[in-house]
Protein backbone atom coordinates (compact mmCIF):
# COMPACT_ATOMS: atom_id res chain seq x y z
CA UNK A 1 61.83 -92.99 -23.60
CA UNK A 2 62.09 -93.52 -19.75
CA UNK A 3 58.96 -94.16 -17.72
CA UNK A 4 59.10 -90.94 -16.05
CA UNK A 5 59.85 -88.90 -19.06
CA UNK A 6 56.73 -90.75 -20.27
CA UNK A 7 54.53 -89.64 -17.28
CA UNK A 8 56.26 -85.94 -16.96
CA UNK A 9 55.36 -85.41 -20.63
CA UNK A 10 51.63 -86.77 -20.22
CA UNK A 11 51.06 -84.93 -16.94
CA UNK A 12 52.58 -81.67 -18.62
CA UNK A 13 49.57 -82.46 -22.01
CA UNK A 14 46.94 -82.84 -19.39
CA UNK A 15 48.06 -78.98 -17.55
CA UNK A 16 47.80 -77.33 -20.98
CA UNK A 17 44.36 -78.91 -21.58
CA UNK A 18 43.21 -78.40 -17.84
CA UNK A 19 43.58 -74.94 -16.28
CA UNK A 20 43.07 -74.53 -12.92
CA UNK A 21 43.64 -78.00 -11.69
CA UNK A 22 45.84 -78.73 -8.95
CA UNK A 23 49.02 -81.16 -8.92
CA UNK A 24 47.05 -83.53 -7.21
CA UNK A 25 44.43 -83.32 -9.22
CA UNK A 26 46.73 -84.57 -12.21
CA UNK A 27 48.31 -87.00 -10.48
CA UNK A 28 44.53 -88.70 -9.91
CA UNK A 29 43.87 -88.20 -13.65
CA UNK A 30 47.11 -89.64 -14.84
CA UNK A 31 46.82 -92.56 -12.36
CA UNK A 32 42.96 -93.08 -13.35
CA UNK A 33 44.60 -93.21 -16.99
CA UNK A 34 47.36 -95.24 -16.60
CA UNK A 35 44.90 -97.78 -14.90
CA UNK A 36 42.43 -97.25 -17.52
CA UNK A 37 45.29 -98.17 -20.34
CA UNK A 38 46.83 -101.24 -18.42
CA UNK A 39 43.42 -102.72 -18.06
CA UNK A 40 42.85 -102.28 -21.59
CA UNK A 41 46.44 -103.85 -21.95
CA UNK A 42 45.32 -107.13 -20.40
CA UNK A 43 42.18 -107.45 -22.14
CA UNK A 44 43.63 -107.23 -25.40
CA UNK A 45 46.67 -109.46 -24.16
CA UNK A 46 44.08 -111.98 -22.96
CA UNK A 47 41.81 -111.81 -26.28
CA UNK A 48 44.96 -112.35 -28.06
CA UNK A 49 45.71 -115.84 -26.43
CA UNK A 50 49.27 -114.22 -25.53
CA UNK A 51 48.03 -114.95 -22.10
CA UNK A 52 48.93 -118.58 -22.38
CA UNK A 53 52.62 -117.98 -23.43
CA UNK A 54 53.09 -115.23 -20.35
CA UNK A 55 52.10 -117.58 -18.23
CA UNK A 56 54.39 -120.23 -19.57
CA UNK A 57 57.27 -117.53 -18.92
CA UNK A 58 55.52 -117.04 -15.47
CA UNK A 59 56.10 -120.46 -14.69
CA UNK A 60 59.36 -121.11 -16.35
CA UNK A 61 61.24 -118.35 -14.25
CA UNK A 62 62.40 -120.82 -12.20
CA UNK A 63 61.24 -119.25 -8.57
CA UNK A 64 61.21 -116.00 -10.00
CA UNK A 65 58.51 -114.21 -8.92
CA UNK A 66 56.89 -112.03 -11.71
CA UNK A 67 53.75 -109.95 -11.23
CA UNK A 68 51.66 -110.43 -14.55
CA UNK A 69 48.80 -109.00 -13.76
CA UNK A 70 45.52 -109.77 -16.14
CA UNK A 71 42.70 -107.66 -15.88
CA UNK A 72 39.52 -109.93 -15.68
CA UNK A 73 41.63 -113.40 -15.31
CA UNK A 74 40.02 -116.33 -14.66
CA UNK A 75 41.65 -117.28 -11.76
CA UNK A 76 42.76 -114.80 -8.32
CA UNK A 77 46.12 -115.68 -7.82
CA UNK A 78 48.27 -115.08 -4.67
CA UNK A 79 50.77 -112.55 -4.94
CA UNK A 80 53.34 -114.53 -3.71
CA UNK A 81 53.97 -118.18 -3.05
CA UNK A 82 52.06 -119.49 0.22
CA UNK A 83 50.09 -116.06 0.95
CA UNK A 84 46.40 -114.56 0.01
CA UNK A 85 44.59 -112.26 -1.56
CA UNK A 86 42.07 -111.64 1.92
């Protein structure tokens, strides 16, 4: 299933639950819940140890930038080589 399939179909769940609410209004809730579930993503990725072989890929891609994100990591990384996250 395509990603926005997958979203369409969730937004569509959350209008037969919620009446009333604006199209904004589930666009907030289905971004609050998307960030909800990929922060839950990473913690269980990190609790796993799975971390450790991402990372490995991470640094393996051979200048290949790939955004990995890990909620509550250790470490702030920059975004991209040679800039900041300030």
């Amino acid at each position: 299933m395509n990603l926005a399939r997958e979203i369409d179909n969730r937004i569509n769940g959350l209008r037969s639950k919620s009446s009333g609410i604006s199209d904004t209004g589930l666009m907030v809730m289905m971004a609050i819940t998307l960030a909800d579930e990929l922060a839950e993503a990473g913690q269980r990725i990190k609790r796993s140890g799975q971390h450790r072989k991402l990372e490995k890929v991470r640094e393996g891609a051979g200048g290949v930038q790939l955004d990995l994100p890990f909620a509550g990591s250790d470490e702030q990384r920059e975004p991209y080589p040679g800039t900041s996250n300030k």
